[in-house]
Protein backbone atom coordinates (compact mmCIF):
# COMPACT_ATOMS: atom_id res chain seq x y z
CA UNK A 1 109.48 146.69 172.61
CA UNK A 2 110.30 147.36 176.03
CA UNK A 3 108.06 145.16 178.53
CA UNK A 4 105.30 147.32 180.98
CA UNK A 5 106.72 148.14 184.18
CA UNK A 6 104.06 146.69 186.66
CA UNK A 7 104.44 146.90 190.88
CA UNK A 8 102.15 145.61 193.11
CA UNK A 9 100.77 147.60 196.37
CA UNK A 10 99.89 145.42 199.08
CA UNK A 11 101.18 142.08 199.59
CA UNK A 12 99.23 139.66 201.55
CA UNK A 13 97.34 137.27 200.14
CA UNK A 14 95.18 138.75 197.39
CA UNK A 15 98.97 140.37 196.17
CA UNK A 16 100.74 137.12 196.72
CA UNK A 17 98.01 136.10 193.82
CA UNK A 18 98.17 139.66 191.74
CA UNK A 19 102.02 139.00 191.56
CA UNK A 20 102.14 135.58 190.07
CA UNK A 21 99.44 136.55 187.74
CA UNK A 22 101.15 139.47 186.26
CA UNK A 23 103.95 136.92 185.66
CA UNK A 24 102.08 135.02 183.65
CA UNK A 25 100.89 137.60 180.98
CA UNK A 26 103.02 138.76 178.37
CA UNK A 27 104.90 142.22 177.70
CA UNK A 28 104.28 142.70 181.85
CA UNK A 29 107.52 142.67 183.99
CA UNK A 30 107.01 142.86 187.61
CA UNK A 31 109.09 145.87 189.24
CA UNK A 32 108.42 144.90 192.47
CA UNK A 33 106.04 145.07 195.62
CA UNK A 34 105.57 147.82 198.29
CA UNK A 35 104.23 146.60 201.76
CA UNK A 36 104.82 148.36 205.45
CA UNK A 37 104.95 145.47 206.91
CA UNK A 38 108.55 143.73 207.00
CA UNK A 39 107.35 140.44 207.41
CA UNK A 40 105.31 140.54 204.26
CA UNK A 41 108.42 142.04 202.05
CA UNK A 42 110.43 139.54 203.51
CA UNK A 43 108.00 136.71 202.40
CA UNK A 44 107.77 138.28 198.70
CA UNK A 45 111.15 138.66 198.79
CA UNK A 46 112.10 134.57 199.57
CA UNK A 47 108.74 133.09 197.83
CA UNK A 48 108.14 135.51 194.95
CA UNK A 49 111.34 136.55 193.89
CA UNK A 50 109.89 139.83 193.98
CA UNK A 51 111.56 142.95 194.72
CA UNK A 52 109.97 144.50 198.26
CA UNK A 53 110.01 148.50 198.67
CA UNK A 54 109.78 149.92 202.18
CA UNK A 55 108.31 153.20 201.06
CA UNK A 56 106.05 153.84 197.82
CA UNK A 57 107.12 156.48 196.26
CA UNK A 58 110.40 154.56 194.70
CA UNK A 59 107.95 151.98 193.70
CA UNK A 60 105.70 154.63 191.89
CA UNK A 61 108.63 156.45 190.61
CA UNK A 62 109.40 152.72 188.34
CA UNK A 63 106.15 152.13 187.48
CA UNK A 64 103.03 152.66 184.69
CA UNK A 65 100.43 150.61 186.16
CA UNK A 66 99.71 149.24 189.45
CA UNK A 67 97.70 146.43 191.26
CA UNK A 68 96.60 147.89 194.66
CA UNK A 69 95.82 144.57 197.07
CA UNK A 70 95.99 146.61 200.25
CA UNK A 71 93.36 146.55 203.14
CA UNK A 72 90.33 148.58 202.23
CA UNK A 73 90.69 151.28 204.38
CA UNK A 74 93.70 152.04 202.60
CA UNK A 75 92.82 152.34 198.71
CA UNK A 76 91.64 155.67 198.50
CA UNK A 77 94.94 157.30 199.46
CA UNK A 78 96.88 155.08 197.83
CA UNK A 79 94.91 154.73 194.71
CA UNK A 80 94.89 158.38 194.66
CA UNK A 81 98.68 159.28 195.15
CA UNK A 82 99.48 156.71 192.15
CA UNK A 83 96.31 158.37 190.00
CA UNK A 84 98.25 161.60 190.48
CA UNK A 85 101.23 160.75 189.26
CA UNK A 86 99.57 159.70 186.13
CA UNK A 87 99.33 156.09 187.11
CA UNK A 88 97.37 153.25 186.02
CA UNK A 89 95.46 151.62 189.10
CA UNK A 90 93.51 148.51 189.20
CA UNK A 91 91.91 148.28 192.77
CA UNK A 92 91.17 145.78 194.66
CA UNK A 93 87.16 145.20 195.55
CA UNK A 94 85.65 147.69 197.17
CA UNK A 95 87.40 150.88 195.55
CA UNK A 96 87.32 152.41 198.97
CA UNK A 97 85.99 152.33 202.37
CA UNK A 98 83.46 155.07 201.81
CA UNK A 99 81.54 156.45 198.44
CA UNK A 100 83.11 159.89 199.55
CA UNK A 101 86.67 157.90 198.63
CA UNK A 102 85.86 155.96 195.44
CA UNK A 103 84.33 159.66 194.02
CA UNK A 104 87.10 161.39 194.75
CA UNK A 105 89.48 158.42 193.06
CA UNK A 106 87.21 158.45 190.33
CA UNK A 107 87.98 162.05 189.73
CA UNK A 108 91.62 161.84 189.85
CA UNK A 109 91.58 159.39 187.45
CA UNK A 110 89.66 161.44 185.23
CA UNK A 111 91.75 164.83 186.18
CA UNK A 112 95.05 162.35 184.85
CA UNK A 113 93.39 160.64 181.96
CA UNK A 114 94.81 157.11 183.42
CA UNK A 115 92.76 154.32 184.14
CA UNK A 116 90.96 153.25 187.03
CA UNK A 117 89.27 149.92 187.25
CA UNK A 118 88.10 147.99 189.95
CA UNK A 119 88.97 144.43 190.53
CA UNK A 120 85.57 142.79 191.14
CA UNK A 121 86.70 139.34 189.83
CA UNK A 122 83.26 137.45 189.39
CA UNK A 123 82.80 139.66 186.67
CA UNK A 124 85.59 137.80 184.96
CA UNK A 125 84.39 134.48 186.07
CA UNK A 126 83.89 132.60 183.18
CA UNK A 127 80.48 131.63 184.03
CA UNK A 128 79.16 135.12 184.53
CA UNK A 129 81.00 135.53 181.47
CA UNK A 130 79.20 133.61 179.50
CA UNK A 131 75.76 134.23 180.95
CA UNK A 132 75.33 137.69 181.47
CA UNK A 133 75.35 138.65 177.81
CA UNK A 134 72.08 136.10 177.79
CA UNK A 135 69.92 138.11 180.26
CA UNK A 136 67.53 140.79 178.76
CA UNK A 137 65.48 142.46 181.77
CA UNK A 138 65.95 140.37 184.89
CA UNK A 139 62.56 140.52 186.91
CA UNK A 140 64.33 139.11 189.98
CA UNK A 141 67.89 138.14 191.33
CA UNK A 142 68.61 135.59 194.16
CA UNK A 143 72.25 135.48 195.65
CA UNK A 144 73.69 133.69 198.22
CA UNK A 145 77.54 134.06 198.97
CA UNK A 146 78.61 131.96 201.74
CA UNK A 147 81.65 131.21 203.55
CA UNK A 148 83.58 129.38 206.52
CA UNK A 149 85.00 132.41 208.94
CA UNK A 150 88.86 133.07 208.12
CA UNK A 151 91.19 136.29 209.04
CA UNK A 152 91.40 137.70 205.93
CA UNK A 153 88.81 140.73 205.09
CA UNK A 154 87.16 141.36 208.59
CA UNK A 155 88.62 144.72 208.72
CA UNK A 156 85.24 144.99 206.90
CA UNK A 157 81.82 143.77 207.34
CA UNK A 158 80.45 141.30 205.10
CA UNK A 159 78.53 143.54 202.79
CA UNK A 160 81.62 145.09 201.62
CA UNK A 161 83.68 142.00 201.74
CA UNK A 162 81.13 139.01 200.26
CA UNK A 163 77.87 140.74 199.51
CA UNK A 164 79.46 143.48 197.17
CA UNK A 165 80.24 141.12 194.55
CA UNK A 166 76.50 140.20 194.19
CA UNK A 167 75.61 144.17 193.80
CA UNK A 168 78.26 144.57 191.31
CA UNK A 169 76.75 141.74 189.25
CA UNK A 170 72.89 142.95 190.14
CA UNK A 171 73.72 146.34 188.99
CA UNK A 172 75.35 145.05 185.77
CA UNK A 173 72.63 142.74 185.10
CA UNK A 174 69.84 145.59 185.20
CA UNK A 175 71.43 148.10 183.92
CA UNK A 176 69.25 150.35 186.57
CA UNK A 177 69.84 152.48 190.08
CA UNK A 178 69.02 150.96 192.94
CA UNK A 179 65.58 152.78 194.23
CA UNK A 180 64.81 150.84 197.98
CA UNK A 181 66.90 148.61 200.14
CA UNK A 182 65.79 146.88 202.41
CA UNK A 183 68.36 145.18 204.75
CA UNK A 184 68.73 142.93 208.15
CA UNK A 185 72.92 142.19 209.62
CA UNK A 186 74.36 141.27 212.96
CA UNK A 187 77.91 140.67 214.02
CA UNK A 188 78.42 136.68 215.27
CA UNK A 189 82.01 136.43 215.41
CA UNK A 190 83.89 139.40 214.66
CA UNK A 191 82.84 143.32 215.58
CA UNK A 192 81.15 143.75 212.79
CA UNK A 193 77.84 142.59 211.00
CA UNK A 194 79.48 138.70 209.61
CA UNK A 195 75.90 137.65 208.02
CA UNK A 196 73.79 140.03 206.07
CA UNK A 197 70.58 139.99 204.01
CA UNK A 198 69.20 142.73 201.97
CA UNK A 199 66.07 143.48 199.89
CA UNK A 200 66.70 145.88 196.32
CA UNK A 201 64.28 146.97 194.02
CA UNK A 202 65.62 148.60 190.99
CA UNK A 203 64.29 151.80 189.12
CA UNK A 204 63.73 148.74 186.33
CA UNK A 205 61.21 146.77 188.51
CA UNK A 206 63.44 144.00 189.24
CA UNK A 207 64.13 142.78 192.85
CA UNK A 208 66.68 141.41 194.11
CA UNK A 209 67.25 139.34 197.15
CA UNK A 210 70.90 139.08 198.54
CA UNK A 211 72.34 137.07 201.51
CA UNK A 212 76.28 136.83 202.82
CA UNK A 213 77.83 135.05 205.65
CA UNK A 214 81.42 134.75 206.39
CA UNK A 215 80.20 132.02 209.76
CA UNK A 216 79.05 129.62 206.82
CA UNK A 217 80.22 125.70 207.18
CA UNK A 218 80.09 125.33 203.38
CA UNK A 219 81.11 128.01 200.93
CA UNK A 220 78.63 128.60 198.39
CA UNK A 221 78.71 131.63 195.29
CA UNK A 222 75.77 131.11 193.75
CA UNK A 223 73.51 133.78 191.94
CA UNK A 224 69.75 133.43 189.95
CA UNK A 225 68.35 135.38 187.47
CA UNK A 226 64.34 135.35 186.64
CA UNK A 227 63.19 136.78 183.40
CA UNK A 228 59.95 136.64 181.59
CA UNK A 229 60.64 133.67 179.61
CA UNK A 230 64.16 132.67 180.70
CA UNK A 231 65.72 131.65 183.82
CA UNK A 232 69.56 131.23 184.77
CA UNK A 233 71.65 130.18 187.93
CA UNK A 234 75.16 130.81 187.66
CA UNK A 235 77.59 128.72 190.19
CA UNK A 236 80.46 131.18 190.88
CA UNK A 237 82.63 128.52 192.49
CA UNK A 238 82.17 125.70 190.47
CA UNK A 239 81.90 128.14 187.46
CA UNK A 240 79.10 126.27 185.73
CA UNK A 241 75.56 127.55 184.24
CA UNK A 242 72.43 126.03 184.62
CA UNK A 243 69.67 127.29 182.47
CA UNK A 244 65.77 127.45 180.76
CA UNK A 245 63.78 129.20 178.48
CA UNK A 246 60.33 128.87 177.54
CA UNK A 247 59.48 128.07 174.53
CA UNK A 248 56.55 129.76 172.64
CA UNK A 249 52.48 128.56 172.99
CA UNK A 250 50.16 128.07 170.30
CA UNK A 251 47.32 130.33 169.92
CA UNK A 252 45.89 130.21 173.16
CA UNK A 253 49.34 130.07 175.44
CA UNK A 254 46.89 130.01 178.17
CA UNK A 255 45.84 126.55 177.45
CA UNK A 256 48.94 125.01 177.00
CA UNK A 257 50.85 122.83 179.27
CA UNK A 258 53.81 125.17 180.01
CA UNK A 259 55.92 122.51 181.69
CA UNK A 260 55.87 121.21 178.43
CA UNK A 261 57.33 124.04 176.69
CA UNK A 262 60.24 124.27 179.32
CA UNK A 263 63.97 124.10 177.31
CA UNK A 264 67.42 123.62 178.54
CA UNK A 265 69.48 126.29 177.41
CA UNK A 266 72.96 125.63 176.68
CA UNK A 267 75.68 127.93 177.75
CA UNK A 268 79.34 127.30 177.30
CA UNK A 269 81.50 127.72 179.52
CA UNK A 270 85.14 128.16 178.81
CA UNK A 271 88.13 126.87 180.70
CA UNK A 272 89.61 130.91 182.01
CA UNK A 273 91.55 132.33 185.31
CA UNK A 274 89.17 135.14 186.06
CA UNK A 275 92.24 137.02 187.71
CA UNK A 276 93.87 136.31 184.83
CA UNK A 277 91.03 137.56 182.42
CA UNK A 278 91.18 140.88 185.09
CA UNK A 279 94.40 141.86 184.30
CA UNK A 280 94.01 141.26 180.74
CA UNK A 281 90.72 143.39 180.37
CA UNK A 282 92.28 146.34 182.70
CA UNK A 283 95.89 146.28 180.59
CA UNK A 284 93.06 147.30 177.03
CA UNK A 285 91.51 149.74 179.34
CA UNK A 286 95.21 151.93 179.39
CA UNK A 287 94.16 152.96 175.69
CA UNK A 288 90.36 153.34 176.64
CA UNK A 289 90.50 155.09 179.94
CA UNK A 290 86.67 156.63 179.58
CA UNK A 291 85.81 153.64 179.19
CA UNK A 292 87.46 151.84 182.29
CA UNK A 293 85.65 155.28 184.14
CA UNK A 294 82.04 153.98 182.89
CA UNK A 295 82.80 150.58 184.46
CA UNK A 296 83.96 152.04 187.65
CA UNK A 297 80.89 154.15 187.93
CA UNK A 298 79.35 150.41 188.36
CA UNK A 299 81.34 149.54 190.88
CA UNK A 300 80.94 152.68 192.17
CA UNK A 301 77.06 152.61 192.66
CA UNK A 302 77.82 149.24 193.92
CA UNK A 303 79.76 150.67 196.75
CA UNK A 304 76.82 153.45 197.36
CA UNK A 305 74.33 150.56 197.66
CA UNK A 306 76.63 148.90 200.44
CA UNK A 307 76.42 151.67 202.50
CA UNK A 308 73.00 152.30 202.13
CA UNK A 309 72.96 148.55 203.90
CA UNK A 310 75.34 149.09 206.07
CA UNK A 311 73.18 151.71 208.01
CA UNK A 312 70.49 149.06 208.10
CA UNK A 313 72.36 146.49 209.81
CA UNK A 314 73.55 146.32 213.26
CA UNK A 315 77.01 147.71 214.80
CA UNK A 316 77.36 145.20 217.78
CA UNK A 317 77.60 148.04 219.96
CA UNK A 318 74.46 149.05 219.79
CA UNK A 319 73.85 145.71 220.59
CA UNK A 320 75.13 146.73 224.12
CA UNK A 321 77.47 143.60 223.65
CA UNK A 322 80.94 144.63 225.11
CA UNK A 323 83.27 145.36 222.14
């Protein structure tokens, strides 16, 4: 059986990683990389082994199925021209810079009948993994995603770089729209908004309350989900699971010591690369592509709710701080 042709658009660092995990998955073989910036071919060429392009249409021309690991403002046209050409397109988090964008990638996916997922990795962390299937109707979410400033992703602010993770995994949790927002951001070091807070409350009932920073000492990924009887906090970077349940009362419930009837609830975790779990779950999705539609409608929504933020938060120029 001949192996799938696989080429990777854009690579800098989230690439660098796309490219070594394709090599490690079977029946894959890498075709090669496009970037338009010399210095990065060069660099895939010497430390990757990995054939550089200096346009992408000879790249697409090779190809079934690409990894797009470009900067944002790029993926809609990109994602797009390989959709059209009946191309198989796993794109990096968020789909696009816009809603506008990710709809109109979404539909030339759909107008190709090729697949279209969108790489939000923590829903391949094993931890999430595990948990997520354990949640019934979260009553409220608590996220904090927290990190030291580096150069990487501040082409964006942090709702679409840090926070959008946490939507993703809100919106996948409850199952439900997103009916308010709420939200407070201001830029500290960059031009745009670097620590953000925002307020959801679901068509469900749940609420949600989300907080990013990229000006963070420590880096923390850590989420919370309240239920009824249950309660879980899942550590993204340490990819562990902490969680209760309540056990049922007698009679009268009302009269019982309900500290007492706290449980520990035990929830595997197994030992998984969530990039490499990514590229596993998007290669099924090829035979599936509805399917890999539905879960980019998530991601989708996820994107909507990021701009409704965004126009909550604070461009620094209205700040009247010189940009």
């Amino acid at each position: 059986m001949k192996p799938l042709l696989v080429g990777v658009i854009g690579l800098g660092h989230l690439g660098t990683h796309h490219a070594r995990a394709w090599r490690k998955i079977e029946g894959v073989e890498l075709a090669g990389g496009y970037d338009p910036s010399a210095t990065a071919r060069e660099r895939a060429r010497t430390e990757l082994e990995l054939m550089p392009y200096e346009a992408l249409e000879p790249l697409l021309d090779r190809v079934a199925l690409v990894s797009i690991a470009a900067p944002t403002p790029a993926h809609a046209a990109l994602a797009t021209e390989a959709l059209r050409r009946g191309i198989h397109v796993l794109v990096e988090k968020p789909m696009a810079a816009k809603p506008a964008e990710g709809e109109r990638m979404l539909a030339a996916a759909r107008e190709s009948g090729v697949a279209l997922y969108v790489g939000h990795v923590e829903r391949h962390n094993p931890a999430v993994a595990a948990a997520l299937p354990h949640l019934k109707s979260p009553r409220f979410i608590e996220a904090h995603r927290l990190a030291p400033p580096v150069n990487r992703g501040i082409d964006v602010d942090v709702v679409l770089d840090l926070m959008i993770h946490d939507l993703d995994l809100a919106l996948l949790a409850t199952k439900s729209r997103i009916v308010q927002v709420h939200a407070v951001g201001v830029p500290v070091l960059t031009t745009r908004v670097d620590i953000a807070n925002a307020r959801l409350v679901f068509e469900s009932g749940c609420v949600a309350n989300l907080t990013a920073s990229r000006i963070s000492r420590d880096k923390v990924r850590k989420i919370r989900f309240f239920e009824s009887k249950e309660y879980l906090s899942i550590d993204c970077l340490h990819r562990s699971v902490e969680a209760y349940s309540l056990a049922p009362g007698g009679e009268d419930p009302s009269s019982d010591d309900w500290m007492r009837r706290i449980r520990p609830l035990s929830i595997p975790v197994p030992d998984a690369d969530p990039l490499t779990s990514e590229l596993r779950h998007f290669l099924a999705l090829r035979d599936d592509a509805p399917r890999s539609w539905r879960e980019t409608e998530t991601a989708l929504e996820a994107l909507r709710a990021a701009e409704w933020i965004g126009r909550q938060t604070i461009p620094l120029a209205e700040l009247g701080i010189p940009v």
